[in-house]
N, C-alpha and C. Protein backbone atom coordinates (compact mmCIF):
# COMPACT_ATOMS: atom_id res chain seq x y z
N UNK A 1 0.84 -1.18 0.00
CA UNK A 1 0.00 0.00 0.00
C UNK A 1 0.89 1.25 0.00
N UNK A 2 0.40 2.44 -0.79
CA UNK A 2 1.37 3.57 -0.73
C UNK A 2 0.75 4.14 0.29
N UNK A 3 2.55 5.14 0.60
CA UNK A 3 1.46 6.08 1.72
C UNK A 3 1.71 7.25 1.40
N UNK A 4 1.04 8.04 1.74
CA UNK A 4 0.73 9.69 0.93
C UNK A 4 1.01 10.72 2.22
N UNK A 5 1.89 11.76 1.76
CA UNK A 5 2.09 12.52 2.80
C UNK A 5 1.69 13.64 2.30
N UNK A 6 1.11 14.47 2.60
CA UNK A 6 0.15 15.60 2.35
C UNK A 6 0.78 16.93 3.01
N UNK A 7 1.59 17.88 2.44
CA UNK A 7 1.63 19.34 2.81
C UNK A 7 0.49 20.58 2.12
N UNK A 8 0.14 20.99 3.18
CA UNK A 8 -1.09 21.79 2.84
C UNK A 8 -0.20 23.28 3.81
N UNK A 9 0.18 24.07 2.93
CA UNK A 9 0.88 25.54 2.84
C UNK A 9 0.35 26.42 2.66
N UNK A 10 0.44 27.52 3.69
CA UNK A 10 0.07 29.08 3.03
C UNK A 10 1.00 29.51 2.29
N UNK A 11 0.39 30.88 1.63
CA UNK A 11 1.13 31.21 0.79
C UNK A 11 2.54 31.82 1.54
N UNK A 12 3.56 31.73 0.71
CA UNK A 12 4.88 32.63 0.90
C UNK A 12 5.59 31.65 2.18
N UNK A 13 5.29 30.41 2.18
CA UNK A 13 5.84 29.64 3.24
C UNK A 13 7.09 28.78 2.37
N UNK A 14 6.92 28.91 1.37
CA UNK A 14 7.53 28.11 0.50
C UNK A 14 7.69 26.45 0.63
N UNK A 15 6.65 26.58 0.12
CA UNK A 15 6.31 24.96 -0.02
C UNK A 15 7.07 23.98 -1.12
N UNK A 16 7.44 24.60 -1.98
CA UNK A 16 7.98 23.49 -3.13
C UNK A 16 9.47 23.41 -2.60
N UNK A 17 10.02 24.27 -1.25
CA UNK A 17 11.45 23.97 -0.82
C UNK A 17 10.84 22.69 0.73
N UNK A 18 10.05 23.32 1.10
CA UNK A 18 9.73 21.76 2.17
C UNK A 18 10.08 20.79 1.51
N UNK A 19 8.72 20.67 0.05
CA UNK A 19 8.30 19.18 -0.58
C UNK A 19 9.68 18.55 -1.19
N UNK A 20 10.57 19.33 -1.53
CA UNK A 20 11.76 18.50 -1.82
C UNK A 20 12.61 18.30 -1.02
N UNK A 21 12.47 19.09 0.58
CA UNK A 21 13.67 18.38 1.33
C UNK A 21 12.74 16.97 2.04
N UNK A 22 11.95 16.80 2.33
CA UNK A 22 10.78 16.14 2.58
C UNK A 22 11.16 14.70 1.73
N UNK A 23 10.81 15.16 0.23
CA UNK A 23 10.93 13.82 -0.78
C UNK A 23 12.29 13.11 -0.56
N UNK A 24 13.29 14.39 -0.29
CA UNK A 24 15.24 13.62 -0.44
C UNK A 24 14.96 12.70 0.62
N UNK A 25 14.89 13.14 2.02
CA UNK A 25 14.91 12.53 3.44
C UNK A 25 13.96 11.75 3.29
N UNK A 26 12.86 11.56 2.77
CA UNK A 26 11.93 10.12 2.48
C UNK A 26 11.70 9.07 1.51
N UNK A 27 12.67 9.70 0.64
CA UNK A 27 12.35 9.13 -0.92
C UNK A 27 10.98 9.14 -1.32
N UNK A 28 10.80 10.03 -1.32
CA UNK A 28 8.94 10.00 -2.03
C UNK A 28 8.96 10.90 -3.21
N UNK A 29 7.98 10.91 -4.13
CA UNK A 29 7.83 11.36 -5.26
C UNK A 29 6.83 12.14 -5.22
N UNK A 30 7.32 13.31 -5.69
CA UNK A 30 6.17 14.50 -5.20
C UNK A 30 4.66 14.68 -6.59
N UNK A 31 3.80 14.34 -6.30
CA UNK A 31 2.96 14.34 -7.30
C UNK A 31 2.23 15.51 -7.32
N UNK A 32 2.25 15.91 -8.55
CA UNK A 32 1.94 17.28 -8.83
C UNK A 32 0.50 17.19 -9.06
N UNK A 33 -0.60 17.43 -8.67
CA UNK A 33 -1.58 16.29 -8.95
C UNK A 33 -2.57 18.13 -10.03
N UNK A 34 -1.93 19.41 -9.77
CA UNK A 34 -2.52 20.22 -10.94
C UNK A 34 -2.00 20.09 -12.03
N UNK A 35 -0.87 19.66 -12.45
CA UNK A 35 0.10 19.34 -13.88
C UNK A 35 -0.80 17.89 -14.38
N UNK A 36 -1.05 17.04 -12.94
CA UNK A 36 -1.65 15.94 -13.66
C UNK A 36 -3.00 16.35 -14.60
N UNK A 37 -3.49 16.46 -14.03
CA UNK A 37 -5.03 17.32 -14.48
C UNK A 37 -5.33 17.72 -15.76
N UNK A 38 -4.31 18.66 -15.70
CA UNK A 38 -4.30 19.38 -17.35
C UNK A 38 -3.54 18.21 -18.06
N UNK A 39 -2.71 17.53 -18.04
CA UNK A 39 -2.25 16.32 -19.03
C UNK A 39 -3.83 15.82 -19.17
N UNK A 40 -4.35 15.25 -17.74
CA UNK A 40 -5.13 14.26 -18.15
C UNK A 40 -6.58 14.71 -19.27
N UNK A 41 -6.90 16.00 -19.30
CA UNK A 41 -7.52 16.68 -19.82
C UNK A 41 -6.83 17.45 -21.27
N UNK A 42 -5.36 17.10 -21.58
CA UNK A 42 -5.33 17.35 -22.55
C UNK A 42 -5.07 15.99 -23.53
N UNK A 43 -5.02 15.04 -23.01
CA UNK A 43 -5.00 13.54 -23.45
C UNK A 43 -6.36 13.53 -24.22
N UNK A 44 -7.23 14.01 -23.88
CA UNK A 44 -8.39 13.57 -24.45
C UNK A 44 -8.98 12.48 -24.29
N UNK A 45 -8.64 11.75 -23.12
CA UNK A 45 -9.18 10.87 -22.76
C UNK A 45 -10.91 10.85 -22.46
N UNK A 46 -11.33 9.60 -22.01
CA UNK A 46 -12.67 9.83 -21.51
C UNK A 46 -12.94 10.43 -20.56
N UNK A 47 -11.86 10.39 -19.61
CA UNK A 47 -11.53 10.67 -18.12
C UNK A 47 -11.44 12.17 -18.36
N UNK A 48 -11.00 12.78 -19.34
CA UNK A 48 -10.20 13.75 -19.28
C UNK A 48 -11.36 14.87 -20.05
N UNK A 49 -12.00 14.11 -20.91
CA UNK A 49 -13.56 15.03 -21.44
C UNK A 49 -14.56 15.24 -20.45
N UNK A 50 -14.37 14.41 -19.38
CA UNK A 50 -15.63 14.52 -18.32
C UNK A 50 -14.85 16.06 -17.61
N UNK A 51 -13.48 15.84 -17.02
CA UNK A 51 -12.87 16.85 -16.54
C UNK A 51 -13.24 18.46 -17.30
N UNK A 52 -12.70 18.05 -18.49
CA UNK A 52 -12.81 19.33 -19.29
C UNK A 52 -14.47 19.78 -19.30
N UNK A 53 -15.34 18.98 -19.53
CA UNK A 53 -16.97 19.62 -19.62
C UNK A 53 -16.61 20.47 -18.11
N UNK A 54 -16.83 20.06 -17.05
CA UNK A 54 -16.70 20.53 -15.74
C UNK A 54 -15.95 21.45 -15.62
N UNK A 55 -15.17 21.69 -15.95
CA UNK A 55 -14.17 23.15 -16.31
C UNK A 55 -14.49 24.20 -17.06
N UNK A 56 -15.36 24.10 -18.30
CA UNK A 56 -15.78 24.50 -19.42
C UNK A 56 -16.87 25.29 -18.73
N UNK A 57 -17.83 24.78 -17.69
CA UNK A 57 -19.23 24.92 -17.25
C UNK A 57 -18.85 25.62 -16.03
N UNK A 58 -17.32 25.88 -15.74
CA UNK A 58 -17.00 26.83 -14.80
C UNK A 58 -17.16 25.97 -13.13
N UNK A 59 -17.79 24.70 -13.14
CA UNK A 59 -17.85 23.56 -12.01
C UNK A 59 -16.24 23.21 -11.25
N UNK A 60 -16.65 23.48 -9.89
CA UNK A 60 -15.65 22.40 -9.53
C UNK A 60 -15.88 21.03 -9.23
N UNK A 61 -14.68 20.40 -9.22
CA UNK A 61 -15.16 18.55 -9.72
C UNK A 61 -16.18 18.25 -8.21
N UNK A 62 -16.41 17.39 -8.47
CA UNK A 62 -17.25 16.42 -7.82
C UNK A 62 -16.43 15.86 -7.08
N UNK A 63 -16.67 15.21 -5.98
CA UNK A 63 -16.02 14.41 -4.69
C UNK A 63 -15.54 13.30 -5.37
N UNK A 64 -16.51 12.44 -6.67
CA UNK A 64 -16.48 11.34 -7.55
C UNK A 64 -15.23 11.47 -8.55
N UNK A 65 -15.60 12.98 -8.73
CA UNK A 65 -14.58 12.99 -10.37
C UNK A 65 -13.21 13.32 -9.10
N UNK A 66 -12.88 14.44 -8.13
CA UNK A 66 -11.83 14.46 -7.58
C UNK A 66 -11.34 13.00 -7.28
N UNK A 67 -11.37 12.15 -6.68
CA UNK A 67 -11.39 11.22 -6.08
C UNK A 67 -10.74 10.07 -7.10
N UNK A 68 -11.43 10.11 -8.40
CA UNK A 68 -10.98 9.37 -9.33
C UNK A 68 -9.76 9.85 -9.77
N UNK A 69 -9.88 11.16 -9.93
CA UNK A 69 -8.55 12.04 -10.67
C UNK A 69 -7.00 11.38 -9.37
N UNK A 70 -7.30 11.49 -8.35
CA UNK A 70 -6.57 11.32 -7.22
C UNK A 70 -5.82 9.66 -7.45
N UNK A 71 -7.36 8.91 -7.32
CA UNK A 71 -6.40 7.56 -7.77
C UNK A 71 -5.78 7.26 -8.88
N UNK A 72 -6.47 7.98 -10.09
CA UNK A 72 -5.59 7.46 -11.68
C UNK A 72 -4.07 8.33 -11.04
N UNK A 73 -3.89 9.37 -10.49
CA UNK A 73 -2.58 10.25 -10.29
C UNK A 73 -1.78 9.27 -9.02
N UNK A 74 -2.64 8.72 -8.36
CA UNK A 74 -1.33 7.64 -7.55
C UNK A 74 -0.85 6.32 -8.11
N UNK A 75 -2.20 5.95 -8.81
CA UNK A 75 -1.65 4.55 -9.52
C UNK A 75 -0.43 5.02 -11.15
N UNK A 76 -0.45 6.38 -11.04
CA UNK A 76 0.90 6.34 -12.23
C UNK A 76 2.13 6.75 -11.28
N UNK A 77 2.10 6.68 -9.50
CA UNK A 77 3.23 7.10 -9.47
C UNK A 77 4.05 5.41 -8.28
N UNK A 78 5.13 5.70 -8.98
CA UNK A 78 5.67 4.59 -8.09
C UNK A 78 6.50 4.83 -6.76
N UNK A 79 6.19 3.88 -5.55
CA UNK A 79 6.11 4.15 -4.59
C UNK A 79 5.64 5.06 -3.87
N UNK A 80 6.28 5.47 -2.66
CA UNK A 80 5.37 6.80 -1.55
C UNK A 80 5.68 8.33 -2.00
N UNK A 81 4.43 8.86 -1.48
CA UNK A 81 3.94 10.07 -2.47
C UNK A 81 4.05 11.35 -1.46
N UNK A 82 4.05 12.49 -2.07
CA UNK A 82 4.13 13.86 -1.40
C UNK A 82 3.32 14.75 -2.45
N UNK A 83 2.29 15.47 -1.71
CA UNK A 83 1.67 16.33 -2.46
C UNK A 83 1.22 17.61 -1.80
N UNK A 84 0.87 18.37 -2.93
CA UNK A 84 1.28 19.85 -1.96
C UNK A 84 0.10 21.06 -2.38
N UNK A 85 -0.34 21.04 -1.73
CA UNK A 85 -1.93 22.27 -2.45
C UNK A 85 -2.59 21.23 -2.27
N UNK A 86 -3.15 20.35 -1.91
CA UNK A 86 -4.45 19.27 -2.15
C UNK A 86 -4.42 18.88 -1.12
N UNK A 87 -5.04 18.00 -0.03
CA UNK A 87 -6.69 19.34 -0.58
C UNK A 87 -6.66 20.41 0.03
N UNK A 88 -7.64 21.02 -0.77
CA UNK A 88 -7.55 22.29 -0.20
C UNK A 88 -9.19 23.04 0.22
N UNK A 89 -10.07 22.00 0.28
CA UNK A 89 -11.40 21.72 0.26
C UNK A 89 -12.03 20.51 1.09
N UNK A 90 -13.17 20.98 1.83
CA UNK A 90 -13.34 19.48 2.56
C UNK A 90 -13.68 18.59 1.51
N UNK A 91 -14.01 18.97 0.49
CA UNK A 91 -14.79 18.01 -0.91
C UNK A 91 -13.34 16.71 -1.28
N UNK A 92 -12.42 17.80 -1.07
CA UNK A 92 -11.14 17.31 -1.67
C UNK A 92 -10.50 16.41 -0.50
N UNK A 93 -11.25 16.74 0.73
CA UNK A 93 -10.39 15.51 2.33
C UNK A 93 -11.77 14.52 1.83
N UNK A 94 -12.42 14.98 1.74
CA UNK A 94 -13.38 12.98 1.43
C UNK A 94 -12.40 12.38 0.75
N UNK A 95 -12.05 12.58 -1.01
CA UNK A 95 -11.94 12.47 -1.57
C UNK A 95 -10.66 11.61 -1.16
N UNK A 96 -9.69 12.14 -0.82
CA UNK A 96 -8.39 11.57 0.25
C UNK A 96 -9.13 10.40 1.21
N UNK A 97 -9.71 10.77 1.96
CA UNK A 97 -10.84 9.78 2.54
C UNK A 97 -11.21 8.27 2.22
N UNK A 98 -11.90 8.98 1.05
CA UNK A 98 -12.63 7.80 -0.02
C UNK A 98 -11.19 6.98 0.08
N UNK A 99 -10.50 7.32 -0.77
CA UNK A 99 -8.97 6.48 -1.35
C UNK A 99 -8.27 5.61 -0.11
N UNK A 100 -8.57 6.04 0.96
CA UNK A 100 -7.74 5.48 2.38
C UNK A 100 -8.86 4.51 2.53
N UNK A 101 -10.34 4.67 2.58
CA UNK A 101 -11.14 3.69 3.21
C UNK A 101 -11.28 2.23 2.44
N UNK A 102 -11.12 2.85 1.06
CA UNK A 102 -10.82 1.60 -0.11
C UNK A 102 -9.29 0.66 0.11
N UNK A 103 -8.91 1.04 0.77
CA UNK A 103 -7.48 0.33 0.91
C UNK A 103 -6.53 0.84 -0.13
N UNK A 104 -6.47 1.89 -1.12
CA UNK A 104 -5.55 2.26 -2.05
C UNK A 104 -4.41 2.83 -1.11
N UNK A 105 -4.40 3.82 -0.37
CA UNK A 105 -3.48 4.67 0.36
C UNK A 105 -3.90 4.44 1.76
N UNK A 106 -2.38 5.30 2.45
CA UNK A 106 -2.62 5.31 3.83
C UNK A 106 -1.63 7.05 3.99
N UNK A 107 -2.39 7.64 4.68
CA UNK A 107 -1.66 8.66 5.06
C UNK A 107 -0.48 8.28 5.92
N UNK A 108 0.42 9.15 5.62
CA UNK A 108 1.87 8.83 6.28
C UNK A 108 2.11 9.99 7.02
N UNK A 109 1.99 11.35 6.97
CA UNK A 109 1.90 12.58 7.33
C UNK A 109 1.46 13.44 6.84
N UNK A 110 1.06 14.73 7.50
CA UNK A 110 0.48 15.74 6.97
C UNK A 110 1.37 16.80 7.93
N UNK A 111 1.38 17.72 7.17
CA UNK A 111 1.89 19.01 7.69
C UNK A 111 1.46 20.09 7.15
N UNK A 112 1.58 20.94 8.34
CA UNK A 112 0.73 22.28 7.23
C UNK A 112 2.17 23.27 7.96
N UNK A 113 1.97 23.94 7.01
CA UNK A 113 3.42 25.37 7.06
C UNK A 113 2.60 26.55 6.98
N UNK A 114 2.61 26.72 8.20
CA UNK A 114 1.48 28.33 8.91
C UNK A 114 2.51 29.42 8.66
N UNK A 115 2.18 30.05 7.89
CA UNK A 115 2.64 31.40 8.28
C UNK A 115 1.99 32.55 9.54
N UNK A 116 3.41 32.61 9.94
CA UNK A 116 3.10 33.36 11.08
C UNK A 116 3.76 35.42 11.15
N UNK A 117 3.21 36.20 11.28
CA UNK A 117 3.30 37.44 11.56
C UNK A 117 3.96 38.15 10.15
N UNK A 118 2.47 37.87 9.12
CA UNK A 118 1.94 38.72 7.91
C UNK A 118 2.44 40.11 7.87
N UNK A 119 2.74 41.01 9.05
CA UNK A 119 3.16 41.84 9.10
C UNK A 119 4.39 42.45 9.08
N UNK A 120 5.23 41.20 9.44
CA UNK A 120 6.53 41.50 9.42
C UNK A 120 7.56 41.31 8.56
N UNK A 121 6.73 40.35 7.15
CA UNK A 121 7.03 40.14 5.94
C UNK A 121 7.12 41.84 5.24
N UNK A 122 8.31 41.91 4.74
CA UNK A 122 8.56 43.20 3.81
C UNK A 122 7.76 43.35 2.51
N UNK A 123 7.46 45.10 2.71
CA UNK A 123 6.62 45.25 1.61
C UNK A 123 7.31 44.83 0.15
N UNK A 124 8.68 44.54 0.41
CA UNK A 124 9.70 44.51 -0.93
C UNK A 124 9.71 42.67 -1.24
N UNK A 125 9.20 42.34 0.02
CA UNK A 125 9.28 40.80 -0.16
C UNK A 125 7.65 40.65 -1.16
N UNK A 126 6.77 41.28 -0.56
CA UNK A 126 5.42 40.83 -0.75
C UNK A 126 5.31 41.87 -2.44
N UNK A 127 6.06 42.43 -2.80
CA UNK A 127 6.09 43.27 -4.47
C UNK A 127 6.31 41.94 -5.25
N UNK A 128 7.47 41.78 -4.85
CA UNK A 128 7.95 40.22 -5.62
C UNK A 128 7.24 39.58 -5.67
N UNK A 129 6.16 38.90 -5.11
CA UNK A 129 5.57 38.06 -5.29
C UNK A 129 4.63 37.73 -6.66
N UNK A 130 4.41 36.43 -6.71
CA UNK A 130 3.36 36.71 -8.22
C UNK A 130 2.41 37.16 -8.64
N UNK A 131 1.49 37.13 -6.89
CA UNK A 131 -0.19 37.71 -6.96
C UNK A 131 0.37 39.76 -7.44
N UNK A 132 1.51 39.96 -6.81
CA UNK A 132 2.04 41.47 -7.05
C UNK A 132 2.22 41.89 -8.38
N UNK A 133 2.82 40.87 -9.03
CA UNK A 133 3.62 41.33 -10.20
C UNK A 133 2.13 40.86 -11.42
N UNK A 134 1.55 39.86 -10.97
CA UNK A 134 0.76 39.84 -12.11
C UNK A 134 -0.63 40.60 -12.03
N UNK A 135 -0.93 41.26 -11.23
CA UNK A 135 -2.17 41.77 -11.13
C UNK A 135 -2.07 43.10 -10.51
N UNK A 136 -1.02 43.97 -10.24
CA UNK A 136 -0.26 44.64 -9.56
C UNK A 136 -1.04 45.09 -8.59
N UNK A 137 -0.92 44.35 -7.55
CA UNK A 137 -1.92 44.69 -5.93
C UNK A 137 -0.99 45.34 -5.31
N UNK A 138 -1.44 45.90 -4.49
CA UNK A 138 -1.20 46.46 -3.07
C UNK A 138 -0.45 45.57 -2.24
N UNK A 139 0.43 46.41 -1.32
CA UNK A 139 0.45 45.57 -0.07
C UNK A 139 -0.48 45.01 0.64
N UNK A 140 -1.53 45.74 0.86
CA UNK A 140 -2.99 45.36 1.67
C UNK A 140 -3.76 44.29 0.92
N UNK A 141 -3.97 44.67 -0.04
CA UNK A 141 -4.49 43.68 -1.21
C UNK A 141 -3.93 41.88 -1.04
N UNK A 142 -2.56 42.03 -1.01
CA UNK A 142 -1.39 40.96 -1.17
C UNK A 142 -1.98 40.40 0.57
N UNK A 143 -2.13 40.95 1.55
CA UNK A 143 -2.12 40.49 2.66
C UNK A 143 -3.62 40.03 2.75
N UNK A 144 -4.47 40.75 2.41
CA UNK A 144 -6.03 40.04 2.58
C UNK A 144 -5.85 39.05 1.27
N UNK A 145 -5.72 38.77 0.42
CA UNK A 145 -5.29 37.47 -0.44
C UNK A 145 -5.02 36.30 0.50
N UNK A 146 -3.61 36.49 0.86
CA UNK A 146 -2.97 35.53 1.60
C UNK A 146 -4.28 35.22 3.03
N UNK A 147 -4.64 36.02 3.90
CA UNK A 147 -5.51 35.74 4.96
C UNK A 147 -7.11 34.87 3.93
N UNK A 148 -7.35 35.42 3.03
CA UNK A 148 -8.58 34.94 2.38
C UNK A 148 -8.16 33.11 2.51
N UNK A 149 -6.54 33.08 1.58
CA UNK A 149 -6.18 31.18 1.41
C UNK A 149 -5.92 31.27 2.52
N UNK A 150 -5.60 31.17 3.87
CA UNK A 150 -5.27 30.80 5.36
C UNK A 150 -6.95 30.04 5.96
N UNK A 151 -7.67 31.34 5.21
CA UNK A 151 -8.77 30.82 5.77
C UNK A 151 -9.58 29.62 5.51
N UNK A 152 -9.61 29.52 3.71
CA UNK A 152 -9.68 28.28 3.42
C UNK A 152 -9.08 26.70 2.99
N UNK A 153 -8.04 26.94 3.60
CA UNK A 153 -7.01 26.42 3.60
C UNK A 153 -7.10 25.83 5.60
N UNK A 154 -7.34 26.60 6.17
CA UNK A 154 -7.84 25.98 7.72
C UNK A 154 -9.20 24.87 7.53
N UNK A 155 -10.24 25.19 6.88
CA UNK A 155 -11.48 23.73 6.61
C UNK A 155 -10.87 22.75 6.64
N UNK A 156 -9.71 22.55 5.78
CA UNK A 156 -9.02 21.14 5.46
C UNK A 156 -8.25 20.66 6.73
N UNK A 157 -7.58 21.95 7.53
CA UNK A 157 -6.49 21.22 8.44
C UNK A 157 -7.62 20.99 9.70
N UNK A 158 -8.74 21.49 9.82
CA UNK A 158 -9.88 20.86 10.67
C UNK A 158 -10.27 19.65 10.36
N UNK A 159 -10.87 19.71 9.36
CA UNK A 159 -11.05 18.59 8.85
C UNK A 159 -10.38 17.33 8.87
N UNK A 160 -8.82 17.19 8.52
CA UNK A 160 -8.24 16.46 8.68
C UNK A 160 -7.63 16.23 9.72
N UNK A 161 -7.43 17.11 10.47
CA UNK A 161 -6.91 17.34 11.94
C UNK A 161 -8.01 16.52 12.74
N UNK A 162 -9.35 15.83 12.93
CA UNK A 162 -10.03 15.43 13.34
C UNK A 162 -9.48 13.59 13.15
N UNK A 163 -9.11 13.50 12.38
CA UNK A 163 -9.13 12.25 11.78
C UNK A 163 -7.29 11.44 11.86
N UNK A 164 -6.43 12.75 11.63
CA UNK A 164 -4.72 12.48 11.93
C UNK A 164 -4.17 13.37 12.56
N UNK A 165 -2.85 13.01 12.97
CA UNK A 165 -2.40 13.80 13.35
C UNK A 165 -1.65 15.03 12.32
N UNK A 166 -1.90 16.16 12.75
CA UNK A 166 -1.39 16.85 11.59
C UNK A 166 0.14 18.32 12.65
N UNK A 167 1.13 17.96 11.76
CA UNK A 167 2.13 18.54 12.08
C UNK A 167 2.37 20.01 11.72
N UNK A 168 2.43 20.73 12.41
CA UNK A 168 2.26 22.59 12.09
C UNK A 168 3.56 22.91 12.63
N UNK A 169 3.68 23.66 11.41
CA UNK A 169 4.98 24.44 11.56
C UNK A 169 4.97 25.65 11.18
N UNK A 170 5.22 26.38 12.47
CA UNK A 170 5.11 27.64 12.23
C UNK A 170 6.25 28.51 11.82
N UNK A 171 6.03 29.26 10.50
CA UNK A 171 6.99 29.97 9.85
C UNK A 171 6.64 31.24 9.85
N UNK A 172 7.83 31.61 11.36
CA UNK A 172 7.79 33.21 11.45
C UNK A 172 9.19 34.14 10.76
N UNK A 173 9.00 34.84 10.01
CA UNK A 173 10.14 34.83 8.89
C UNK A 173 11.46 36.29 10.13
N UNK A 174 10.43 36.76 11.30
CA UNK A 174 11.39 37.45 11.91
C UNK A 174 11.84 36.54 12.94
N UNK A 175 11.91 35.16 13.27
CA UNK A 175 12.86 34.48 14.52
C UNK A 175 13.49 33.19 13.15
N UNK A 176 13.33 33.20 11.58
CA UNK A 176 14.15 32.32 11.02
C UNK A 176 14.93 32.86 10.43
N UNK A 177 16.46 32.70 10.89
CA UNK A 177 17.63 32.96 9.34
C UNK A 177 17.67 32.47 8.21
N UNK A 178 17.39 31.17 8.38
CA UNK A 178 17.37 30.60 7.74
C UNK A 178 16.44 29.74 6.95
N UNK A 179 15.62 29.63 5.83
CA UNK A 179 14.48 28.77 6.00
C UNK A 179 14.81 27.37 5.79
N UNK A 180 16.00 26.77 4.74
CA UNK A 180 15.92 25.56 4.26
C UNK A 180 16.79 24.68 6.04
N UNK A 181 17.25 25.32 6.22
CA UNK A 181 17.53 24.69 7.82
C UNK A 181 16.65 24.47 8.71
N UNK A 182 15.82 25.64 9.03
CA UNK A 182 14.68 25.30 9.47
C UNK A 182 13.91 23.97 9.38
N UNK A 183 13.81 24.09 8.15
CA UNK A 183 12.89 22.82 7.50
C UNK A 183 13.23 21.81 7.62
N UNK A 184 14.83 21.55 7.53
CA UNK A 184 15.61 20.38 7.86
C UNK A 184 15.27 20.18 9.35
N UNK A 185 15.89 21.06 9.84
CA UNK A 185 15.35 20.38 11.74
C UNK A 185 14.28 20.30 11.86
N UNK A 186 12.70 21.02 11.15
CA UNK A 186 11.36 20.16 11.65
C UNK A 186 11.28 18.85 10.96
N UNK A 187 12.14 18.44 9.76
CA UNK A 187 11.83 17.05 9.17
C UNK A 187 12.42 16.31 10.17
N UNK A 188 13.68 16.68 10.26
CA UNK A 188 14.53 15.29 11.09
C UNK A 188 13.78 15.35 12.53
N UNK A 189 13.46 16.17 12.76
CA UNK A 189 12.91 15.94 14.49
C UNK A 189 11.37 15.34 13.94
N UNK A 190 10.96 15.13 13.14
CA UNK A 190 9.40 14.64 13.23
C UNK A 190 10.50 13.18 13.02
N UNK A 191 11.04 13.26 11.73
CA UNK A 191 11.28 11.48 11.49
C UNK A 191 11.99 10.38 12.97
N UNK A 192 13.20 11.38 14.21
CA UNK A 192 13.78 11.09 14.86
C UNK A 192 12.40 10.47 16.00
N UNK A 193 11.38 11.29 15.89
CA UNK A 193 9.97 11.13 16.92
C UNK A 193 9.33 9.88 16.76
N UNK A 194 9.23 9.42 15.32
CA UNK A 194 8.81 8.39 14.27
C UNK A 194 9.46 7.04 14.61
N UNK A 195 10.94 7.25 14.75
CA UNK A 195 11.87 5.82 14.68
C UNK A 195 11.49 5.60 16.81
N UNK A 196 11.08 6.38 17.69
CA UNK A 196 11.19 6.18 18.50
C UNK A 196 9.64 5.65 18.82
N UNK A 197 8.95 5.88 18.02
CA UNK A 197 7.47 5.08 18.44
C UNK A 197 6.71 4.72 17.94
């Protein structure tokens, strides 16, 4: 059985530097499961016309169609998995759900990377960013964005937080020098916690 480790990130926490120190120290394969999507929908598959109508009609998927999309994207990946934005919806923790109760997967961990003190992030950090540069917002703008995904982005860690244990790490960018160190000592101290029980 694979097991699926799930990072669910706010924004500007930098998640795609977790998911790869994460994958080195676990050997897991990080599945991109929005890249999958659009392949599977540009395949033209059957799978992939049902997707596209639902997209077309402005719908988000179904618990059924997520759920399916989820298992065709684990059964193409070999061995244990890391994924990152998903879910991000309670529609999308059934869906994770569904796949664990069937015997396909087993959660292995979850972590969520909280950002902590929005305020103390630089206005020169938060320009850079992409929501900045492509839509040219505000600082204020950029910060109610980010609080809008915190907020829905918390349903899921309730949600799932009911059911596993879920690991929070809080990323306050004025007590870290460093972030990819950081990240290293919350991996190795969760895995060192792991070999002991």
């Amino acid at each position: 059985m694979k097991k699926l480790n799930i990072v669910l990130a706010d924004y500007l926490t930098d998640a795609n530097l977790f998911v790869n120190l994460l994958s080195a120290t676990s050997n897991l394969t990080n599945l991109n499961l929005p890249f999958f999507l659009r392949s599977e929908i540009e395949s033209n598959s059957d799978f992939g016309k049902k997707l596209k109508i639902e997209f077309e009609k402005g719908n988000l998927l179904s618990e059924k169609l997520e759920t399916e999309l989820l298992s065709k994207a684990i059964n193409q990946v070999n061995g244990d998995i890391v994924t990152t934005y998903f879910p991000r919806s309670i529609s999308s923790c059934r869906s994770v759900e569904n796949l664990v109760k069937s015997g396909n997967i087993k959660i292995d961990s979850i972590w969520h990377l909280n950002l902590c003190n929005i305020n103390f992030i630089s206005a020169q950090k938060l320009a850079e960013t992409d929501y900045a540069q492509k839509y040219e917002m505000t600082q204020n703008h950029i910060i109610e964005r980010i609080n809008n995904s915190k907020s829905q982005l918390l349903d899921s860690i309730i949600f799932l937080g009911e059911i596993y244990s879920v690991n929070k790490i809080d990323v306050d960018y004025e007590s870290i020098n460093n972030l990819e160190t950081f990240y290293k000592e919350k991996i190795d101290n969760e895995n060192k916690h792991n070999l002991n029980n």
